[in-house]
PDB file of N, CA and C in Angstrom:
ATOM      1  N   UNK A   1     -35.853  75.432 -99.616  1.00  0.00           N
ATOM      2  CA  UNK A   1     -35.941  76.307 -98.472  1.00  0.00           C
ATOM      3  C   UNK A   1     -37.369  76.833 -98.361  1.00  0.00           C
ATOM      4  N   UNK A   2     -37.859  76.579 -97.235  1.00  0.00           N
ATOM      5  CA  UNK A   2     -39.060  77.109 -97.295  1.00  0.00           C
ATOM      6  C   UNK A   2     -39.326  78.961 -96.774  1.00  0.00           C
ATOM      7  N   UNK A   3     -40.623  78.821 -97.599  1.00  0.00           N
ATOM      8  CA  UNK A   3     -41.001  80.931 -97.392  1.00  0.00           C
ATOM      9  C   UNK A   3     -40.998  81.183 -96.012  1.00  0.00           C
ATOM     10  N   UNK A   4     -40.640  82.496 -95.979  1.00  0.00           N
ATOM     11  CA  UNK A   4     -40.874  82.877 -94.387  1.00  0.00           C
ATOM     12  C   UNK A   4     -42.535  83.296 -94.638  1.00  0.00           C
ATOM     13  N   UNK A   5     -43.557  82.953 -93.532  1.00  0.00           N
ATOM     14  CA  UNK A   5     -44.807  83.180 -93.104  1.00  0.00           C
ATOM     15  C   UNK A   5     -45.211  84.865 -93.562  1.00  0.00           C
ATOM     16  N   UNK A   6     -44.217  85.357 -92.813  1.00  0.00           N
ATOM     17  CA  UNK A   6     -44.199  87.250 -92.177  1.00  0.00           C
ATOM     18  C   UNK A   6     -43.485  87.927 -92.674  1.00  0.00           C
ATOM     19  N   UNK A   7     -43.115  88.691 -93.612  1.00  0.00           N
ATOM     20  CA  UNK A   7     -41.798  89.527 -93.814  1.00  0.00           C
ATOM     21  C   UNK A   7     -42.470  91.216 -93.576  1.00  0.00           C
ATOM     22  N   UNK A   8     -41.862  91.969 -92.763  1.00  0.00           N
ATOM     23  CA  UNK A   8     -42.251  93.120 -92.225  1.00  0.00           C
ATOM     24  C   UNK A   8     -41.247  93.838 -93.479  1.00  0.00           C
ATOM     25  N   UNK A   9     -41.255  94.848 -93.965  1.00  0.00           N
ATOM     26  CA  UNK A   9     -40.729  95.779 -94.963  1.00  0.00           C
ATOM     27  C   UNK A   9     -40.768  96.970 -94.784  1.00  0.00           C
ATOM     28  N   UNK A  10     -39.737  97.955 -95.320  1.00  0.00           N
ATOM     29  CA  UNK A  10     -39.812  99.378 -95.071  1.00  0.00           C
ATOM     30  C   UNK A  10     -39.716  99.707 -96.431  1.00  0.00           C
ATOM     31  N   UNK A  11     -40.389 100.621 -96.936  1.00  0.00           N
ATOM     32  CA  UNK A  11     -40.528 101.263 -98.497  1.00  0.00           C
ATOM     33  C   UNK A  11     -39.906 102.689 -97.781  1.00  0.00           C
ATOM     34  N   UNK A  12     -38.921 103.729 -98.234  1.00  0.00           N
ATOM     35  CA  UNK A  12     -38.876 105.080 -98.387  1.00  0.00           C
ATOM     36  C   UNK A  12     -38.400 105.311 -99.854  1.00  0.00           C
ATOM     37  N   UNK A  13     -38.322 106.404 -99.985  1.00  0.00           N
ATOM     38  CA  UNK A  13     -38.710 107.127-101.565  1.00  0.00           C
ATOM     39  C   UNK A  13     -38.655 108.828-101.414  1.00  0.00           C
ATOM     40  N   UNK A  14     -38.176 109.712-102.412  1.00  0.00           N
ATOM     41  CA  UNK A  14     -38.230 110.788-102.484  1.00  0.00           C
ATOM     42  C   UNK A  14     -38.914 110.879-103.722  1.00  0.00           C
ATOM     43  N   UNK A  15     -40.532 111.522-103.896  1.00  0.00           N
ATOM     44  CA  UNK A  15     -41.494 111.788-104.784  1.00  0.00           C
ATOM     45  C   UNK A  15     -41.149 112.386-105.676  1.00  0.00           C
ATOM     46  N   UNK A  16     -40.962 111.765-107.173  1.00  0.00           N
ATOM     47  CA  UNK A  16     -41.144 113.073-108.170  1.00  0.00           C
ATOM     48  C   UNK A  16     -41.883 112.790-109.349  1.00  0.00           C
ATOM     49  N   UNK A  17     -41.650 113.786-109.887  1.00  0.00           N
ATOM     50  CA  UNK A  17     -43.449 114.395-110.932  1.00  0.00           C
ATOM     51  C   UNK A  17     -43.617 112.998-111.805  1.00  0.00           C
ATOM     52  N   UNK A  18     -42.579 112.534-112.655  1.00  0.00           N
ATOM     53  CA  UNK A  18     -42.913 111.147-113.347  1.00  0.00           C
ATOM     54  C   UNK A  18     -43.590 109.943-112.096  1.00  0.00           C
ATOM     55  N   UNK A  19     -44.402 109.219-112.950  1.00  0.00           N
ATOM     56  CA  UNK A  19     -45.003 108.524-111.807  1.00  0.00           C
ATOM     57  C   UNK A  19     -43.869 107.081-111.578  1.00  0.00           C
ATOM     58  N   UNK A  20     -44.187 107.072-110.363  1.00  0.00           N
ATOM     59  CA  UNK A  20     -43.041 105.660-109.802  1.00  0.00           C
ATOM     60  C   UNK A  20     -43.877 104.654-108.833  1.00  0.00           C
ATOM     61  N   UNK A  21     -43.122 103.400-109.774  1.00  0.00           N
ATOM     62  CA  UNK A  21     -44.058 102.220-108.736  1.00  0.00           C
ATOM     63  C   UNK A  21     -43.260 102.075-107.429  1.00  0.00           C
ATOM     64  N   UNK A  22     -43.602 102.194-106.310  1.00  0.00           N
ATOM     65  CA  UNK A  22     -42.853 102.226-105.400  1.00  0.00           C
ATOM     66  C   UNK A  22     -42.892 100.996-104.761  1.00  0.00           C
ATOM     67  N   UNK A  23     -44.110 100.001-104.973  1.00  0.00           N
ATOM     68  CA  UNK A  23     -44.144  98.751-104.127  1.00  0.00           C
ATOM     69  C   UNK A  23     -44.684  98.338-105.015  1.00  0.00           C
ATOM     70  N   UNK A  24     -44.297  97.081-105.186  1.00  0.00           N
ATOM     71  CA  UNK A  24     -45.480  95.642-105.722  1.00  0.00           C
ATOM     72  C   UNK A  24     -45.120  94.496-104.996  1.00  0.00           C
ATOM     73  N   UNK A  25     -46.509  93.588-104.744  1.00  0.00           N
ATOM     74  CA  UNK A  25     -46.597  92.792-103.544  1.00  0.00           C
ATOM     75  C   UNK A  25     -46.153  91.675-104.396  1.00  0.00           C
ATOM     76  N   UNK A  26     -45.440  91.388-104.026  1.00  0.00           N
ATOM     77  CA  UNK A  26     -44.573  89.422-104.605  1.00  0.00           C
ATOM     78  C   UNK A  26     -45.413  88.732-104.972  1.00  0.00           C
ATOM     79  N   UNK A  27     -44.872  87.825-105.906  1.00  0.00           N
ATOM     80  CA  UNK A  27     -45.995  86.720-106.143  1.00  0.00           C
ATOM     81  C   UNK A  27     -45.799  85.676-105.076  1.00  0.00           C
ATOM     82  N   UNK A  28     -46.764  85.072-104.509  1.00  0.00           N
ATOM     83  CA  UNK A  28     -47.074  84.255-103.698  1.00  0.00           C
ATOM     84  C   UNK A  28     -47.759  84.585-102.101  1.00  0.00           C
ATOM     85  N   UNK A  29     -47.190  86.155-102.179  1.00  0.00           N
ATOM     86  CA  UNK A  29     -47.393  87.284-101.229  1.00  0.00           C
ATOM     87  C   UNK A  29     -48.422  88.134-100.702  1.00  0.00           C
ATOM     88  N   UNK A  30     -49.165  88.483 -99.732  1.00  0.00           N
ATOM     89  CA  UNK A  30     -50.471  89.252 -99.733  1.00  0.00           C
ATOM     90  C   UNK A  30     -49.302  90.810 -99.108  1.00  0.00           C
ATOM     91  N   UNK A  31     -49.632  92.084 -99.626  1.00  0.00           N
ATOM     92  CA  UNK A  31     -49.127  92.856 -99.172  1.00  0.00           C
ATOM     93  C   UNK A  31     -50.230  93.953 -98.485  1.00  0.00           C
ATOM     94  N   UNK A  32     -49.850  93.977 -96.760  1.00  0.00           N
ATOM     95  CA  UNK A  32     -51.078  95.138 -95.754  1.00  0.00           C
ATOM     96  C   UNK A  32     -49.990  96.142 -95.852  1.00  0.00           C
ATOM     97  N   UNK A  33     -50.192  97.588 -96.440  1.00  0.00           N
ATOM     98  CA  UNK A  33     -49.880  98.208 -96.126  1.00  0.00           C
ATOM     99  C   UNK A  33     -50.126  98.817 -94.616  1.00  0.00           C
ATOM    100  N   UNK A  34     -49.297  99.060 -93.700  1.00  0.00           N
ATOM    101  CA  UNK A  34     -49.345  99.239 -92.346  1.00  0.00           C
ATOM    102  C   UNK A  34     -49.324 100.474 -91.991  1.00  0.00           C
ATOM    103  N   UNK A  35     -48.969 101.403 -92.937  1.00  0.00           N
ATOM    104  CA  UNK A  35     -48.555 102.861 -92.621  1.00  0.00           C
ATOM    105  C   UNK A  35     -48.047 103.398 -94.188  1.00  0.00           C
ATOM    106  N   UNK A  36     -48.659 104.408 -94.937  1.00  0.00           N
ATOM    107  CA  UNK A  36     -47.825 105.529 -95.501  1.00  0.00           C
ATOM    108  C   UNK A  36     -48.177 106.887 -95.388  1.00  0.00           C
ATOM    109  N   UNK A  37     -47.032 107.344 -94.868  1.00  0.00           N
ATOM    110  CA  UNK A  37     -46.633 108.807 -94.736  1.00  0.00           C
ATOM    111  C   UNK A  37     -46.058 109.990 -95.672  1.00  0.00           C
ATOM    112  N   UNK A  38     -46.236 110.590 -95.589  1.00  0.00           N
ATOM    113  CA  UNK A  38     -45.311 112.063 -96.904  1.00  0.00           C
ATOM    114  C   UNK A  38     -45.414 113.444 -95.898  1.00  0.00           C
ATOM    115  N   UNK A  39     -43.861 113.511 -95.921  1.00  0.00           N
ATOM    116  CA  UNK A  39     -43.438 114.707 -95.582  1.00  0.00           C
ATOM    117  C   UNK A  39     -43.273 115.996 -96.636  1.00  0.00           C
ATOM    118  N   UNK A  40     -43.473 117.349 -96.397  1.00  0.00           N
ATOM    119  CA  UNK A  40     -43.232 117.849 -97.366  1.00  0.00           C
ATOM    120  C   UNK A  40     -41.953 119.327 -96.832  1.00  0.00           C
ATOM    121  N   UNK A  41     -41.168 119.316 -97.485  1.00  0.00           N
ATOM    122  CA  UNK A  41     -39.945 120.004 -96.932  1.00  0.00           C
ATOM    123  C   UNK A  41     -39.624 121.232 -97.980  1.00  0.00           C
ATOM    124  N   UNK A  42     -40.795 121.366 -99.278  1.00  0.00           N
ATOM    125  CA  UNK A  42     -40.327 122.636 -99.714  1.00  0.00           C
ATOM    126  C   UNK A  42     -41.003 123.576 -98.771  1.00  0.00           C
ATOM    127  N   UNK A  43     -40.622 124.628 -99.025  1.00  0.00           N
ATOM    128  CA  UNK A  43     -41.298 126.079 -98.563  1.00  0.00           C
ATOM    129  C   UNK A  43     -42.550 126.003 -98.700  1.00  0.00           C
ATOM    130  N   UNK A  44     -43.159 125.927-100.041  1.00  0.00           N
ATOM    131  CA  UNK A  44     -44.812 125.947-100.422  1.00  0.00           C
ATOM    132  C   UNK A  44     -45.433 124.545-100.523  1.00  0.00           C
ATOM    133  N   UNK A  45     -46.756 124.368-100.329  1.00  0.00           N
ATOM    134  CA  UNK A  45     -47.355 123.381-100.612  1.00  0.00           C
ATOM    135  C   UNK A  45     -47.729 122.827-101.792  1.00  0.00           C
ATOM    136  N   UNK A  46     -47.451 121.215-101.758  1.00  0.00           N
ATOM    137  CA  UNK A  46     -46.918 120.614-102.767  1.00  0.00           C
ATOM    138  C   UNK A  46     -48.471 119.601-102.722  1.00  0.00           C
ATOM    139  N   UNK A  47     -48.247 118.523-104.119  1.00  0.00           N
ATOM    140  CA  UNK A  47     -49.569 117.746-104.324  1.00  0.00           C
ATOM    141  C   UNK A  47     -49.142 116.705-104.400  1.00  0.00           C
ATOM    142  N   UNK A  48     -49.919 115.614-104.649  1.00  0.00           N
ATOM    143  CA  UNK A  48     -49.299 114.002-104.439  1.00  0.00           C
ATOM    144  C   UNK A  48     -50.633 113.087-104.809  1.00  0.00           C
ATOM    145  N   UNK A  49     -50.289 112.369-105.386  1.00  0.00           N
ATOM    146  CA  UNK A  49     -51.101 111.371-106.271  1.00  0.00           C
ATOM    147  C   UNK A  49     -50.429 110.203-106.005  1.00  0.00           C
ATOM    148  N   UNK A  50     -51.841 109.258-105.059  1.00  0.00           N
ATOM    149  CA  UNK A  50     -51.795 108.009-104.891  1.00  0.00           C
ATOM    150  C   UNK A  50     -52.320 107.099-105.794  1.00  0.00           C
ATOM    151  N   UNK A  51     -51.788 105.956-106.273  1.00  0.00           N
ATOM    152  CA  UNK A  51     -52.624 105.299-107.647  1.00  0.00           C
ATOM    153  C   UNK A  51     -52.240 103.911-106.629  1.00  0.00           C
ATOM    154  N   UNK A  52     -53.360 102.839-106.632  1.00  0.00           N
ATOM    155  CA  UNK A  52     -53.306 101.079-106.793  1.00  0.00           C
ATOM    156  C   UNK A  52     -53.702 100.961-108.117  1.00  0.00           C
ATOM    157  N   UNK A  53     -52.525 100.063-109.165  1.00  0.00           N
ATOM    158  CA  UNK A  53     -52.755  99.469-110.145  1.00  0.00           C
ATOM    159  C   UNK A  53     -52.866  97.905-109.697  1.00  0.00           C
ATOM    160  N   UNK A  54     -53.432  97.237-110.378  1.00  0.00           N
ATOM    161  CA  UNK A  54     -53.497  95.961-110.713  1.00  0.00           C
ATOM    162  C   UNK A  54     -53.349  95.902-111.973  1.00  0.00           C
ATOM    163  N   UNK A  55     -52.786  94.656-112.785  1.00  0.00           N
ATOM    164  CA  UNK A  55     -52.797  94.276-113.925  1.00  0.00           C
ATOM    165  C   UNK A  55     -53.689  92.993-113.852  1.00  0.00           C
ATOM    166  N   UNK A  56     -54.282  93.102-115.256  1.00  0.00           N
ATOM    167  CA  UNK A  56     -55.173  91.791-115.927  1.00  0.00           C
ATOM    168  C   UNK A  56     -54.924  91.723-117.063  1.00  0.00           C
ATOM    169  N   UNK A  57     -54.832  90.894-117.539  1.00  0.00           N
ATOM    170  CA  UNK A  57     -55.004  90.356-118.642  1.00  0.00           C
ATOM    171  C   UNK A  57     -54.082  91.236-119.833  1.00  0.00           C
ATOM    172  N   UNK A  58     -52.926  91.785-119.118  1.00  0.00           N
ATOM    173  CA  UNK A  58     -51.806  92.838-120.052  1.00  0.00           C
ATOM    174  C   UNK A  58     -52.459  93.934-119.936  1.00  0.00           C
ATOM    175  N   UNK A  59     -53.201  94.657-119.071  1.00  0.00           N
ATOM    176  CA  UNK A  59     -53.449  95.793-119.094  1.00  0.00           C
ATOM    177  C   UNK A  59     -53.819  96.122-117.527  1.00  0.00           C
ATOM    178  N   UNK A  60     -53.479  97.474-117.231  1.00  0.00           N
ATOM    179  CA  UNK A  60     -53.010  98.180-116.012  1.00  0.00           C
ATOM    180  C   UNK A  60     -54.636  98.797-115.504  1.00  0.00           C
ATOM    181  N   UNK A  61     -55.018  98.361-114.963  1.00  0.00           N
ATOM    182  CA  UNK A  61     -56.081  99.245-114.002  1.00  0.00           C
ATOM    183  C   UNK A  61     -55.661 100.069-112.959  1.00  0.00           C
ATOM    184  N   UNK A  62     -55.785 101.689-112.614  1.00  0.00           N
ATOM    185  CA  UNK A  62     -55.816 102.153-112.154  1.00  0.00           C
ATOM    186  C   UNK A  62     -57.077 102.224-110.935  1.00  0.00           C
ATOM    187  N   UNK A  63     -56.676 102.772-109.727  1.00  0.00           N
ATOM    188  CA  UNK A  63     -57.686 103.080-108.843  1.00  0.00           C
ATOM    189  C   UNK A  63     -56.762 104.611-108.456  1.00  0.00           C
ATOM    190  N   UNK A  64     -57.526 105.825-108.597  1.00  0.00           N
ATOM    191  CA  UNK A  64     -56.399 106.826-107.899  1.00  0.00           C
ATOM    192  C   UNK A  64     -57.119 107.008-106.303  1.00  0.00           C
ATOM    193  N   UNK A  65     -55.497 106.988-105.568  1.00  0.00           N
ATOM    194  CA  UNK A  65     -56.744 107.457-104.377  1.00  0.00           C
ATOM    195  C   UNK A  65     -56.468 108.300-103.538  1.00  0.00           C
ATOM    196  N   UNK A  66     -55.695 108.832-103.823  1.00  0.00           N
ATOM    197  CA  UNK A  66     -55.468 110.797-103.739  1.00  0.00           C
ATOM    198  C   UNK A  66     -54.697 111.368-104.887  1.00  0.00           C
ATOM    199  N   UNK A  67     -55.237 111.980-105.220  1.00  0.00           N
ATOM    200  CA  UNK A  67     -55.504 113.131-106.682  1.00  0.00           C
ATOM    201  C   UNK A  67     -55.182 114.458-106.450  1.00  0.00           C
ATOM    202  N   UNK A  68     -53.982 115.278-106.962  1.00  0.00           N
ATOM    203  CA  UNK A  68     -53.464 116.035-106.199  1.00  0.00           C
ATOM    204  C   UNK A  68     -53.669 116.966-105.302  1.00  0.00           C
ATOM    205  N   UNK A  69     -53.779 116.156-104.166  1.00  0.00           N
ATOM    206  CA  UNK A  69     -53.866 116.070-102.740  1.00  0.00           C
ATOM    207  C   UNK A  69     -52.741 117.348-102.454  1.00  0.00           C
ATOM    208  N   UNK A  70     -53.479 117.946-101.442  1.00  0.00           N
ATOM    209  CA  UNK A  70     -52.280 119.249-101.226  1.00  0.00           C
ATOM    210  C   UNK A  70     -51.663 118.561 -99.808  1.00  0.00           C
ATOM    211  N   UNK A  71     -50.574 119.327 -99.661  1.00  0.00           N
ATOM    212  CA  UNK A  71     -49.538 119.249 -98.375  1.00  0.00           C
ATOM    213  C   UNK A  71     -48.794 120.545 -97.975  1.00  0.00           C
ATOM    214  N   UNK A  72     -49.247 121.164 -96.962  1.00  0.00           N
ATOM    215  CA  UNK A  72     -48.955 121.979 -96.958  1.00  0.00           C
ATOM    216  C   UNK A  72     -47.162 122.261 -96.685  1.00  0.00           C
ATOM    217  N   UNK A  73     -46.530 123.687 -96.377  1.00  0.00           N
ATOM    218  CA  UNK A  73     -45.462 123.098 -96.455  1.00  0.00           C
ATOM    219  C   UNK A  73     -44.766 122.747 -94.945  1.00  0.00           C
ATOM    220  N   UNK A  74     -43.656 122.398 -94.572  1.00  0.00           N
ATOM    221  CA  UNK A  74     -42.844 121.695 -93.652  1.00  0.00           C
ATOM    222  C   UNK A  74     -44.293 120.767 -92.762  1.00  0.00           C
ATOM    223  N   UNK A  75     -45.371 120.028 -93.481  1.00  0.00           N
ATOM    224  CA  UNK A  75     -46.539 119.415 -92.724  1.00  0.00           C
ATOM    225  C   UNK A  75     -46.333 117.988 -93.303  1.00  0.00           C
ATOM    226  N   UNK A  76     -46.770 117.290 -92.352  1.00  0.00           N
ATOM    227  CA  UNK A  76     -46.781 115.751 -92.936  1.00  0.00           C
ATOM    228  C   UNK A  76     -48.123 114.934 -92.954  1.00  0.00           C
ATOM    229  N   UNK A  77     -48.809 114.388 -93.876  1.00  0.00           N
ATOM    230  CA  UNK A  77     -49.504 113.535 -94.323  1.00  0.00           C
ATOM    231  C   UNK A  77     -49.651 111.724 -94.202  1.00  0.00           C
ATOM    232  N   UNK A  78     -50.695 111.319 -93.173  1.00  0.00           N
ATOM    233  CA  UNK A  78     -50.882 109.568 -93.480  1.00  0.00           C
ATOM    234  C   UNK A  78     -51.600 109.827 -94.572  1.00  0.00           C
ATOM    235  N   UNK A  79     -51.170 108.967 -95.492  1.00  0.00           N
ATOM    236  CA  UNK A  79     -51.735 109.082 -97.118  1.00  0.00           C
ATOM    237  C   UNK A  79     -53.405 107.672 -96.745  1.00  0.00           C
ATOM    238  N   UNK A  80     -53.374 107.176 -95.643  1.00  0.00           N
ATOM    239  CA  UNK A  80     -54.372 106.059 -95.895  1.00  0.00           C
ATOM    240  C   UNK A  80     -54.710 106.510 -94.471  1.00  0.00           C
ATOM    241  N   UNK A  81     -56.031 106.333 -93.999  1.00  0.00           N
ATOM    242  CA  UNK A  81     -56.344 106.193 -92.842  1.00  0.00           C
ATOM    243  C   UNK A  81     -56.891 104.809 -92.383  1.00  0.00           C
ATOM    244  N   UNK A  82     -56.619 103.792 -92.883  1.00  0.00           N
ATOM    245  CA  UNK A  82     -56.693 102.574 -92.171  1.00  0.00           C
ATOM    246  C   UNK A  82     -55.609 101.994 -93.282  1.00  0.00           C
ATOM    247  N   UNK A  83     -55.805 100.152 -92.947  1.00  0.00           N
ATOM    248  CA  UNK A  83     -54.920  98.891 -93.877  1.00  0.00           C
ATOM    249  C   UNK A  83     -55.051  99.267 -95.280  1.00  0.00           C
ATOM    250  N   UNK A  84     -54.180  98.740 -96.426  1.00  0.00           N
ATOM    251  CA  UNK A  84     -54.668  98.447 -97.690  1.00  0.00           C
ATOM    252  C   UNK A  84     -53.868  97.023 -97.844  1.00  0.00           C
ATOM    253  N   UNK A  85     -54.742  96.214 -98.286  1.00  0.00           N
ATOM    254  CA  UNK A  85     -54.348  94.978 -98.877  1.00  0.00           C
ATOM    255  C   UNK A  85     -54.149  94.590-100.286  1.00  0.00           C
ATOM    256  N   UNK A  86     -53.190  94.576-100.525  1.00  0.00           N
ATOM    257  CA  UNK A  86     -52.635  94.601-102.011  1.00  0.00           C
ATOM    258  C   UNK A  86     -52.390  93.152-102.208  1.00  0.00           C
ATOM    259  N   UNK A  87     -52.533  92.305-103.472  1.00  0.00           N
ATOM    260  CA  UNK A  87     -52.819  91.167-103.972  1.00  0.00           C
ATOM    261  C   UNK A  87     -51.582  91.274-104.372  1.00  0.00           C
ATOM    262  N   UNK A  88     -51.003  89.983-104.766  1.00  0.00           N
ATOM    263  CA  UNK A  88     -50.005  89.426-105.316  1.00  0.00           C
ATOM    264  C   UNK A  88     -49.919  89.899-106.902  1.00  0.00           C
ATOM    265  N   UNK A  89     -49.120  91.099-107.243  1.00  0.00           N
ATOM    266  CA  UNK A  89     -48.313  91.623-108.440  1.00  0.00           C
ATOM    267  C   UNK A  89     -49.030  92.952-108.395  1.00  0.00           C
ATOM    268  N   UNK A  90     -50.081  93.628-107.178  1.00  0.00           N
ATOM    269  CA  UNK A  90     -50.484  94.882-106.849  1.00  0.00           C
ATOM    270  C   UNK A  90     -49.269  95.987-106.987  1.00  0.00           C
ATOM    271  N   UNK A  91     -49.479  96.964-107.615  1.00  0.00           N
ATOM    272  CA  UNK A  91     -48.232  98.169-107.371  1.00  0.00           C
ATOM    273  C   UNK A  91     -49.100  99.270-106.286  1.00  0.00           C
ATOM    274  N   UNK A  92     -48.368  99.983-105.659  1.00  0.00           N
ATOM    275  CA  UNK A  92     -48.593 101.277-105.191  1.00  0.00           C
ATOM    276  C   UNK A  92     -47.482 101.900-106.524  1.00  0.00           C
ATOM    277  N   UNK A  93     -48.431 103.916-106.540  1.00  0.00           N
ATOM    278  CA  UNK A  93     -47.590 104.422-107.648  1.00  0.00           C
ATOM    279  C   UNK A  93     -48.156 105.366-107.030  1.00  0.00           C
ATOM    280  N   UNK A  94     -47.051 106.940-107.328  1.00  0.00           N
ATOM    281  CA  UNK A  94     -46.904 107.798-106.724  1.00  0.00           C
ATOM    282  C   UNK A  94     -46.534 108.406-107.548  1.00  0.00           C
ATOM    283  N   UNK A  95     -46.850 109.835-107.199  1.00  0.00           N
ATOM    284  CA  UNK A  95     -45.966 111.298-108.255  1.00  0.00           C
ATOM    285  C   UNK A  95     -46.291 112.398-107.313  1.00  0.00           C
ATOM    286  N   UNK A  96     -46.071 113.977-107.667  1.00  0.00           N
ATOM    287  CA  UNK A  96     -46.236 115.012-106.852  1.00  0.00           C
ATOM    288  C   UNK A  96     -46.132 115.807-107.646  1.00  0.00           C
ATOM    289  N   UNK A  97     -46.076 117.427-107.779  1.00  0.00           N
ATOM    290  CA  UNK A  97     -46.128 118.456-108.446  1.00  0.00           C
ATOM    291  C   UNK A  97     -44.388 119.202-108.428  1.00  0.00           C
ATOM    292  N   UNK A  98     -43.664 118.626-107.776  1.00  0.00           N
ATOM    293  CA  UNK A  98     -42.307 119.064-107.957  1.00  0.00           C
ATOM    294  C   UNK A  98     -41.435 118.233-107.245  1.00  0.00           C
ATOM    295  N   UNK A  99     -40.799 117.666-107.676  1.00  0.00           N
ATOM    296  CA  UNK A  99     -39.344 116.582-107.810  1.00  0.00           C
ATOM    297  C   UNK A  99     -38.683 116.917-106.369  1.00  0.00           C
ATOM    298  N   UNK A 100     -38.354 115.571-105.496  1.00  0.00           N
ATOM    299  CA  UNK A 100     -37.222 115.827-104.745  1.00  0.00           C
ATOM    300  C   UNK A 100     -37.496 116.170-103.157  1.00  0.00           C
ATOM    301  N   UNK A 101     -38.870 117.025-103.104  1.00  0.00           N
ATOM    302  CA  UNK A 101     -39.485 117.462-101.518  1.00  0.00           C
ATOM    303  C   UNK A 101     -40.166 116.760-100.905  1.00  0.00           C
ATOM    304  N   UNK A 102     -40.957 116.186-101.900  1.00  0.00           N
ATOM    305  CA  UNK A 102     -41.968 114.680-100.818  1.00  0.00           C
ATOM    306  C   UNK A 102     -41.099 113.988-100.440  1.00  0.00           C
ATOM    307  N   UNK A 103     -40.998 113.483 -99.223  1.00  0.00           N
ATOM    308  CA  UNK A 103     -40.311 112.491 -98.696  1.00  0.00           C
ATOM    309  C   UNK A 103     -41.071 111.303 -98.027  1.00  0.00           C
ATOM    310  N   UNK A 104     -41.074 109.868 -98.238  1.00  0.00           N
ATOM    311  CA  UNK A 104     -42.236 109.144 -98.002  1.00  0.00           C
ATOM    312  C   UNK A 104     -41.849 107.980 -97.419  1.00  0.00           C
ATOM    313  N   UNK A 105     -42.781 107.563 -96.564  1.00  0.00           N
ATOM    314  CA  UNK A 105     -42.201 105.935 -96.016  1.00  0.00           C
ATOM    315  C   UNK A 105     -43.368 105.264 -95.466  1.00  0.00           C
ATOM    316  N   UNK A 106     -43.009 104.355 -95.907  1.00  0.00           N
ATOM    317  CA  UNK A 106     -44.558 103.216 -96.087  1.00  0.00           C
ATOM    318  C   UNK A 106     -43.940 101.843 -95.290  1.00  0.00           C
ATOM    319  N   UNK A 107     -45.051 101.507 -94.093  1.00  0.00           N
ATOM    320  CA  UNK A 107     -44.621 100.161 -93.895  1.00  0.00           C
ATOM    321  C   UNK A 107     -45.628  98.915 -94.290  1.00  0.00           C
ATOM    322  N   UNK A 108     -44.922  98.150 -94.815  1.00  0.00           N
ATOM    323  CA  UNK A 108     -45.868  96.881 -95.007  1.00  0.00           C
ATOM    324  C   UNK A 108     -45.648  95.381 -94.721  1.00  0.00           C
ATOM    325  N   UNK A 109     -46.731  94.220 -94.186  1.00  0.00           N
ATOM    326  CA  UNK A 109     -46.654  93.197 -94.069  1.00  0.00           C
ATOM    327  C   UNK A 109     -46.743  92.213 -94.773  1.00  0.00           C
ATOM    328  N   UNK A 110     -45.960  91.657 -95.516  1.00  0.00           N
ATOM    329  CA  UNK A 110     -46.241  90.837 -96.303  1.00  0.00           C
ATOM    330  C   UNK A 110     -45.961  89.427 -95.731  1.00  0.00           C
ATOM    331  N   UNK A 111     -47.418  89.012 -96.209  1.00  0.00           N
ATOM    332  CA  UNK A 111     -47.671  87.597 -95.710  1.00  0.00           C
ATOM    333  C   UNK A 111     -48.005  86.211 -96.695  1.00  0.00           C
ATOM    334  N   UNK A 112     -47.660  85.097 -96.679  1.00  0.00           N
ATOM    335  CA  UNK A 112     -47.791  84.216 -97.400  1.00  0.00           C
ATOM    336  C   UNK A 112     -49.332  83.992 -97.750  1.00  0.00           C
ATOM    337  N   UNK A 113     -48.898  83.468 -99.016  1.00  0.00           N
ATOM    338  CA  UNK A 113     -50.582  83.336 -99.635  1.00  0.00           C
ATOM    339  C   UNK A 113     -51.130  81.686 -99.056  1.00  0.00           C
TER     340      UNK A 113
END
């Protein structure tokens, strides 16, 4: 059976403090992130830490690329202001300063290599 070309995807997730891989792009796969968003629904303003890992060679490279980032509260956040192109076995990883209130949704294109 052959790959589909295009697969459009929806990532959502509720943020908490342990860090979580929320996406990794398939092997064979290029992954554009198209959109991620974070809502924040406690009362007070909350923080949020964006990480792209790649792995090499058995070990995890980090890139962070928001570092706890404030949100204020009932306000919502695009965590990227343009594309990110994530390579085949790329993670997005995420955490926040209290469990359960970030609420997040990421769209992405994943396209054949």
């Amino acid at each position: 059976m052959a790959l589909a070309l295009n697969v459009f995807k929806t990532v959502t997730n509720t943020v908490q403090q342990s860090e979580q891989e929320i996406y990794t792009a398939p092997v064979g796969y290029t992954g554009v992130v198209l959109l991620a968003q974070v809502t924040n629904t406690h009362p007070s303003s909350q923080t949020i830490n964006l990480t792209h890992r790649r792995r090499i060679s058995g070990l995890d490279y980090d890139t962070e690329m928001l570092l706890d980032y404030p949100i204020p509260s009932s306000d919502t956040l695009n965590l990227l202001s343009g594309k990110l192109v994530l390579e085949s076995g790329d993670k997005l990883v995420v955490n926040c300063s209290i469990n359960d209130y970030l609420k997040l949704v990421i769209s992405i294109l994943e396209t054949l290599n």
